[in-house]
PDB file of N, CA and C in Angstrom:
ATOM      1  N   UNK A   1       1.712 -25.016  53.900  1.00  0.00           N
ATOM      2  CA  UNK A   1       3.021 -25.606  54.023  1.00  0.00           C
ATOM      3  C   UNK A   1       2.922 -27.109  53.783  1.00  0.00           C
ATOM      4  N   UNK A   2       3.898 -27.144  53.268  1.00  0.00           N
ATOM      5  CA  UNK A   2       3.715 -29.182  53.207  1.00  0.00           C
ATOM      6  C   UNK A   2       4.325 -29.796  54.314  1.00  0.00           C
ATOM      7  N   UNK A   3       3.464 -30.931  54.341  1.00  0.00           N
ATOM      8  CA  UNK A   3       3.271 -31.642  55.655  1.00  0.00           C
ATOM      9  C   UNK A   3       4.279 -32.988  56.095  1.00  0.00           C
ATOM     10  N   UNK A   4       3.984 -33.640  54.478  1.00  0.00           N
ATOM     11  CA  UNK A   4       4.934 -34.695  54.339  1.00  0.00           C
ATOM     12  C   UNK A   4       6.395 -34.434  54.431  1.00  0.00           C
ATOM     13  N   UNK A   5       6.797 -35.123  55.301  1.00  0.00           N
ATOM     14  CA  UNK A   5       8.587 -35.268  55.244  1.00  0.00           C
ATOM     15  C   UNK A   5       9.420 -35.250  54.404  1.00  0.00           C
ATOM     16  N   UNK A   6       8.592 -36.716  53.374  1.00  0.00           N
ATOM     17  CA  UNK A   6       9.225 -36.747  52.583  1.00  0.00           C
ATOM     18  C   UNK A   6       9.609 -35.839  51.493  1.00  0.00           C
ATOM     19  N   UNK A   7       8.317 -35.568  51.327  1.00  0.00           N
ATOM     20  CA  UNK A   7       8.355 -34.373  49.642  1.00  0.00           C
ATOM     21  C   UNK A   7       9.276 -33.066  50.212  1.00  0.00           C
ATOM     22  N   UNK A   8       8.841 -32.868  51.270  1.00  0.00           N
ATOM     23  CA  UNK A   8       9.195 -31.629  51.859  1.00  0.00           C
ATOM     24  C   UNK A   8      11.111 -31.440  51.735  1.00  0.00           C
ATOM     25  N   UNK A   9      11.462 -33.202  52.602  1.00  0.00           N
ATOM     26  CA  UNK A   9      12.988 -33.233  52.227  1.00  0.00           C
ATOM     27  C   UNK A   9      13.340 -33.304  50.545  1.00  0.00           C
ATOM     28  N   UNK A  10      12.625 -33.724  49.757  1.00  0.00           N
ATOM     29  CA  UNK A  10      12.938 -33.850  48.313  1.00  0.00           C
ATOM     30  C   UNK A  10      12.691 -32.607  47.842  1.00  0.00           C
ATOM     31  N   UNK A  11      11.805 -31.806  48.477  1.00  0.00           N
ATOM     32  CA  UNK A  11      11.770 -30.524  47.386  1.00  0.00           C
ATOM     33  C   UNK A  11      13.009 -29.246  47.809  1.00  0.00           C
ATOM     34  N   UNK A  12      13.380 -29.379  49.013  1.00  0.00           N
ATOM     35  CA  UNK A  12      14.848 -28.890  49.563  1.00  0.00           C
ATOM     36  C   UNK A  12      15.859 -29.037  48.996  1.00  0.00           C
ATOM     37  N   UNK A  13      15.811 -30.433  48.648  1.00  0.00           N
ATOM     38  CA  UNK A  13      17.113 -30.772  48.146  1.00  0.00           C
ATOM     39  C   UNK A  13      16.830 -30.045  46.969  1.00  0.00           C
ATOM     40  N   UNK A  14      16.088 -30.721  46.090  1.00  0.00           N
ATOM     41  CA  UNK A  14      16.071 -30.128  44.354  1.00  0.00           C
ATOM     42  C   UNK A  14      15.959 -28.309  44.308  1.00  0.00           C
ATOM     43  N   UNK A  15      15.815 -27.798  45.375  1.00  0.00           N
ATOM     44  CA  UNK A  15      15.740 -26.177  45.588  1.00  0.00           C
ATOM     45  C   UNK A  15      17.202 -25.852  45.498  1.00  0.00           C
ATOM     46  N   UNK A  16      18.088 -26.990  46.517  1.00  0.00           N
ATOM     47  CA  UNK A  16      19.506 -26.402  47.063  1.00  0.00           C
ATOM     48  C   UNK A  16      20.207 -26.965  45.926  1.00  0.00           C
ATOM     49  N   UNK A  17      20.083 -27.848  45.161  1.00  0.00           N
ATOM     50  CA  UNK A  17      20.491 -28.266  43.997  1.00  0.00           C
ATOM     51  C   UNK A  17      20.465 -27.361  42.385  1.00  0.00           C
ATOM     52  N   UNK A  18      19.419 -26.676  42.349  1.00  0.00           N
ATOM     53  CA  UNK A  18      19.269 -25.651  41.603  1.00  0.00           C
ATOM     54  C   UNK A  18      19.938 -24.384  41.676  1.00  0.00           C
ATOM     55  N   UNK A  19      19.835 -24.367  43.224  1.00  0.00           N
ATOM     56  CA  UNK A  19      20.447 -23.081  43.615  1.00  0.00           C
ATOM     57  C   UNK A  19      21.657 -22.805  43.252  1.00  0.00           C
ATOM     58  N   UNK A  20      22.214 -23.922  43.704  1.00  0.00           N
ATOM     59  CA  UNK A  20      23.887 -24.366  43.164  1.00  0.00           C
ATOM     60  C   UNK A  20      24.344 -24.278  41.733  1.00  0.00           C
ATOM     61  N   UNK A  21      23.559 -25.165  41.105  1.00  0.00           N
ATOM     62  CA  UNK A  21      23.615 -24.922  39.300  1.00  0.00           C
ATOM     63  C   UNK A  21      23.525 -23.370  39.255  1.00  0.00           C
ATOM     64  N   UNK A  22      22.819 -22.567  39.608  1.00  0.00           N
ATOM     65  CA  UNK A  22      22.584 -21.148  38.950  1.00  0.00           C
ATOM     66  C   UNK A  22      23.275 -20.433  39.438  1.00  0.00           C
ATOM     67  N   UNK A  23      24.356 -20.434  40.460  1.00  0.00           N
ATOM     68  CA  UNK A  23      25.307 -19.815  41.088  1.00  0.00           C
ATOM     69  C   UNK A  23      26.489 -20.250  40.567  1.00  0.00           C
ATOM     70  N   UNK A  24      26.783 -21.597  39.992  1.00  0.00           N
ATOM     71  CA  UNK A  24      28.490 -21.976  39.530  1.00  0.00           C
ATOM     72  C   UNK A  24      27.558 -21.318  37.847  1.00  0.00           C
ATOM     73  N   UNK A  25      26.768 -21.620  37.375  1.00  0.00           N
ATOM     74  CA  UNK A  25      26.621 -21.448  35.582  1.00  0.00           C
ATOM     75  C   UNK A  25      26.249 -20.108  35.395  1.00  0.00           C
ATOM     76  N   UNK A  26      26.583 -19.434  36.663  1.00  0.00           N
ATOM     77  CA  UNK A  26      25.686 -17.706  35.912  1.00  0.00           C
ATOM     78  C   UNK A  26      26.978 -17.180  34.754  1.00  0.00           C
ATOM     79  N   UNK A  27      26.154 -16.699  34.018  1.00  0.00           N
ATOM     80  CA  UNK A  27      26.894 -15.525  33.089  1.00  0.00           C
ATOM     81  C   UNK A  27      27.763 -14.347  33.539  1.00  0.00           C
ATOM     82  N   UNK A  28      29.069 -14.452  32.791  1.00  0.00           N
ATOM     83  CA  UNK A  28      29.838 -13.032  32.915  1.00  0.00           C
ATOM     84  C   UNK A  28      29.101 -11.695  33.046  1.00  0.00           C
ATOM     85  N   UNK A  29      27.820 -11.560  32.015  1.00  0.00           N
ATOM     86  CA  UNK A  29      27.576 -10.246  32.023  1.00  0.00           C
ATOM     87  C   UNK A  29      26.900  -9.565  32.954  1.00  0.00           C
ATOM     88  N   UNK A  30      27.299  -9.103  33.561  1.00  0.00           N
ATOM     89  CA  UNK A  30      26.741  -8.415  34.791  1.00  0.00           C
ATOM     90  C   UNK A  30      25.478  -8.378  35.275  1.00  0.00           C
ATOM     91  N   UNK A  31      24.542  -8.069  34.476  1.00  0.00           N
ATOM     92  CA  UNK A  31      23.160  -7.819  35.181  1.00  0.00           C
ATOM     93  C   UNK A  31      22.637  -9.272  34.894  1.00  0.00           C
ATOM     94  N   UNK A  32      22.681 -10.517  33.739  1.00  0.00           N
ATOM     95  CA  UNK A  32      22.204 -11.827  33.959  1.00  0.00           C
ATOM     96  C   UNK A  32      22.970 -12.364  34.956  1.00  0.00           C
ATOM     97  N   UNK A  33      24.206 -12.158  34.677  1.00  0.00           N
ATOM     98  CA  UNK A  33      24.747 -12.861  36.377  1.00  0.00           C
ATOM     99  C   UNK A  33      24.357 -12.378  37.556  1.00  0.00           C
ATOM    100  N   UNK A  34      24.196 -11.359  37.713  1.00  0.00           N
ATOM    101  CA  UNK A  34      23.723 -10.982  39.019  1.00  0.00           C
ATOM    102  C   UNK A  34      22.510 -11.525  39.110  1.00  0.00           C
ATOM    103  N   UNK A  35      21.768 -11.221  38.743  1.00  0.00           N
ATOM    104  CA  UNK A  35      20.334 -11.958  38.646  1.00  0.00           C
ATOM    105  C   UNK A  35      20.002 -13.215  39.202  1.00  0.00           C
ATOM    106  N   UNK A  36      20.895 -14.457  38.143  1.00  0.00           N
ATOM    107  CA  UNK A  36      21.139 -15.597  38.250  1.00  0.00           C
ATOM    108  C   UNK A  36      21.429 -15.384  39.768  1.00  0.00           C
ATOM    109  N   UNK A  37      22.631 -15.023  40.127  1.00  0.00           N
ATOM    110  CA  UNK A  37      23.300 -15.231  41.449  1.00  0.00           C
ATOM    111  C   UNK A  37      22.308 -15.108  42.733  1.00  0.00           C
ATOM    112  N   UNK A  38      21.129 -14.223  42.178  1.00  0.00           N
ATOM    113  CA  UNK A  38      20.243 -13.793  43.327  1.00  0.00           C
ATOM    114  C   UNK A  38      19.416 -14.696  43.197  1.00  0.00           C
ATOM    115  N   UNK A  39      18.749 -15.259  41.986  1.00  0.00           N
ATOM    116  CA  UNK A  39      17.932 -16.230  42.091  1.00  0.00           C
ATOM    117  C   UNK A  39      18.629 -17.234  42.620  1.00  0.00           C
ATOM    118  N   UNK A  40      19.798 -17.996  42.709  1.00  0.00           N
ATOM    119  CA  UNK A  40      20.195 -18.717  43.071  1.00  0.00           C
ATOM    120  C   UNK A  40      20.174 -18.923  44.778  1.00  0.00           C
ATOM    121  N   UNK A  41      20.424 -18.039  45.458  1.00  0.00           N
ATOM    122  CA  UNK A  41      20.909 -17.092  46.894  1.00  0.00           C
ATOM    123  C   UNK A  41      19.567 -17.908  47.401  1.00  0.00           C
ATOM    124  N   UNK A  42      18.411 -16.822  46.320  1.00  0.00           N
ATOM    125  CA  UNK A  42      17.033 -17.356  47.239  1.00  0.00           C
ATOM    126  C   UNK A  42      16.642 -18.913  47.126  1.00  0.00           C
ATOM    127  N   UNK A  43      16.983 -19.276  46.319  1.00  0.00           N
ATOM    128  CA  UNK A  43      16.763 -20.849  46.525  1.00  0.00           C
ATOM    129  C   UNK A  43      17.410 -21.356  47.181  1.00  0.00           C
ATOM    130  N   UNK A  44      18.645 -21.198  47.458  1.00  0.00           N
ATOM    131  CA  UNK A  44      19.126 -21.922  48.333  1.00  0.00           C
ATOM    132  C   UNK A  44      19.115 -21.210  50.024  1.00  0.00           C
ATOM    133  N   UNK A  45      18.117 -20.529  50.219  1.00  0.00           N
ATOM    134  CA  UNK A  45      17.424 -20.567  51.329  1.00  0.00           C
ATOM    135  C   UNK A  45      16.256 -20.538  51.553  1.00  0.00           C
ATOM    136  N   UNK A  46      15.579 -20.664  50.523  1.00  0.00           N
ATOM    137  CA  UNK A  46      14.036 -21.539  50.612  1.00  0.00           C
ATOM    138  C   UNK A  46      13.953 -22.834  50.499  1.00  0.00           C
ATOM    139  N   UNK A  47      15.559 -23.263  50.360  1.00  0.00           N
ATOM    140  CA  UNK A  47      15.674 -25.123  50.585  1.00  0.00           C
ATOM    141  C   UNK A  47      16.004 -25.260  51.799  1.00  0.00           C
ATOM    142  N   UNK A  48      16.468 -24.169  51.805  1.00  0.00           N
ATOM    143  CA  UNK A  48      17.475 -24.738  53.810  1.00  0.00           C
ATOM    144  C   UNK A  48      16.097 -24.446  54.473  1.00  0.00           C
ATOM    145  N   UNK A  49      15.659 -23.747  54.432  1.00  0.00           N
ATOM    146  CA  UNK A  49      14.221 -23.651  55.015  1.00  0.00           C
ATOM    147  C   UNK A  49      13.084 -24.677  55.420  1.00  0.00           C
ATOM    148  N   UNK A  50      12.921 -25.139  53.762  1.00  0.00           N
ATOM    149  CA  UNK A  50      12.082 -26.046  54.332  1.00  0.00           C
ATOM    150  C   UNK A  50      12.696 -27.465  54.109  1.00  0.00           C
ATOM    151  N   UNK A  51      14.170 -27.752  54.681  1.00  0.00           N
ATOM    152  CA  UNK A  51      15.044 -28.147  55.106  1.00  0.00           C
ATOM    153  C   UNK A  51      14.721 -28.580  56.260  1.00  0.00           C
ATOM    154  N   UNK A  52      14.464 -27.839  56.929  1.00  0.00           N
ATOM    155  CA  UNK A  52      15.283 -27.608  58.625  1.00  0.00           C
ATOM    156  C   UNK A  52      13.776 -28.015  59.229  1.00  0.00           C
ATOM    157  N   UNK A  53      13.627 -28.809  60.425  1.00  0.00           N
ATOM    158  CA  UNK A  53      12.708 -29.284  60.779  1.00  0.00           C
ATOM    159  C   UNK A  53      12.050 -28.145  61.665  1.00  0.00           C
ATOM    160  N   UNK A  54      10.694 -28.084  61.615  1.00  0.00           N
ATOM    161  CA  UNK A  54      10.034 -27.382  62.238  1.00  0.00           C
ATOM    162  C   UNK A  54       9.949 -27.343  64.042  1.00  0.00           C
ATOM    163  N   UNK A  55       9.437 -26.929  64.628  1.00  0.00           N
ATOM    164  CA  UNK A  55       9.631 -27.139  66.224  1.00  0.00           C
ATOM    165  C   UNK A  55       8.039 -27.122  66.638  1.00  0.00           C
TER     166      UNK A  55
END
């Protein structure tokens, strides 16, 4: 797991930022959009993730 704060908050963001792009730009056609939409889903909770401060 990464340790640093910093990278850790920068690589969240650019996760939840991606995530976003691939969820508003997916394709009409059904199975690339869906796809897209799922890849998107999981990034944007492997950003909130390592997002969220540890305990």
């Amino acid at each position: 797991m990464i340790r640093n704060v910093r990278t850790r908050r920068a690589l969240s963001l650019g996760l939840v930022v991606l995530g976003g792009i691939l969820l508003f730009l997916g394709p009409e056609d059904i199975w690339v959009g869906a796809l897209l939409v799922a890849l998107g889903i999981v990034l944007e909770i492997v950003g909130a993730m390592l997002g969220h401060p540890r305990q």
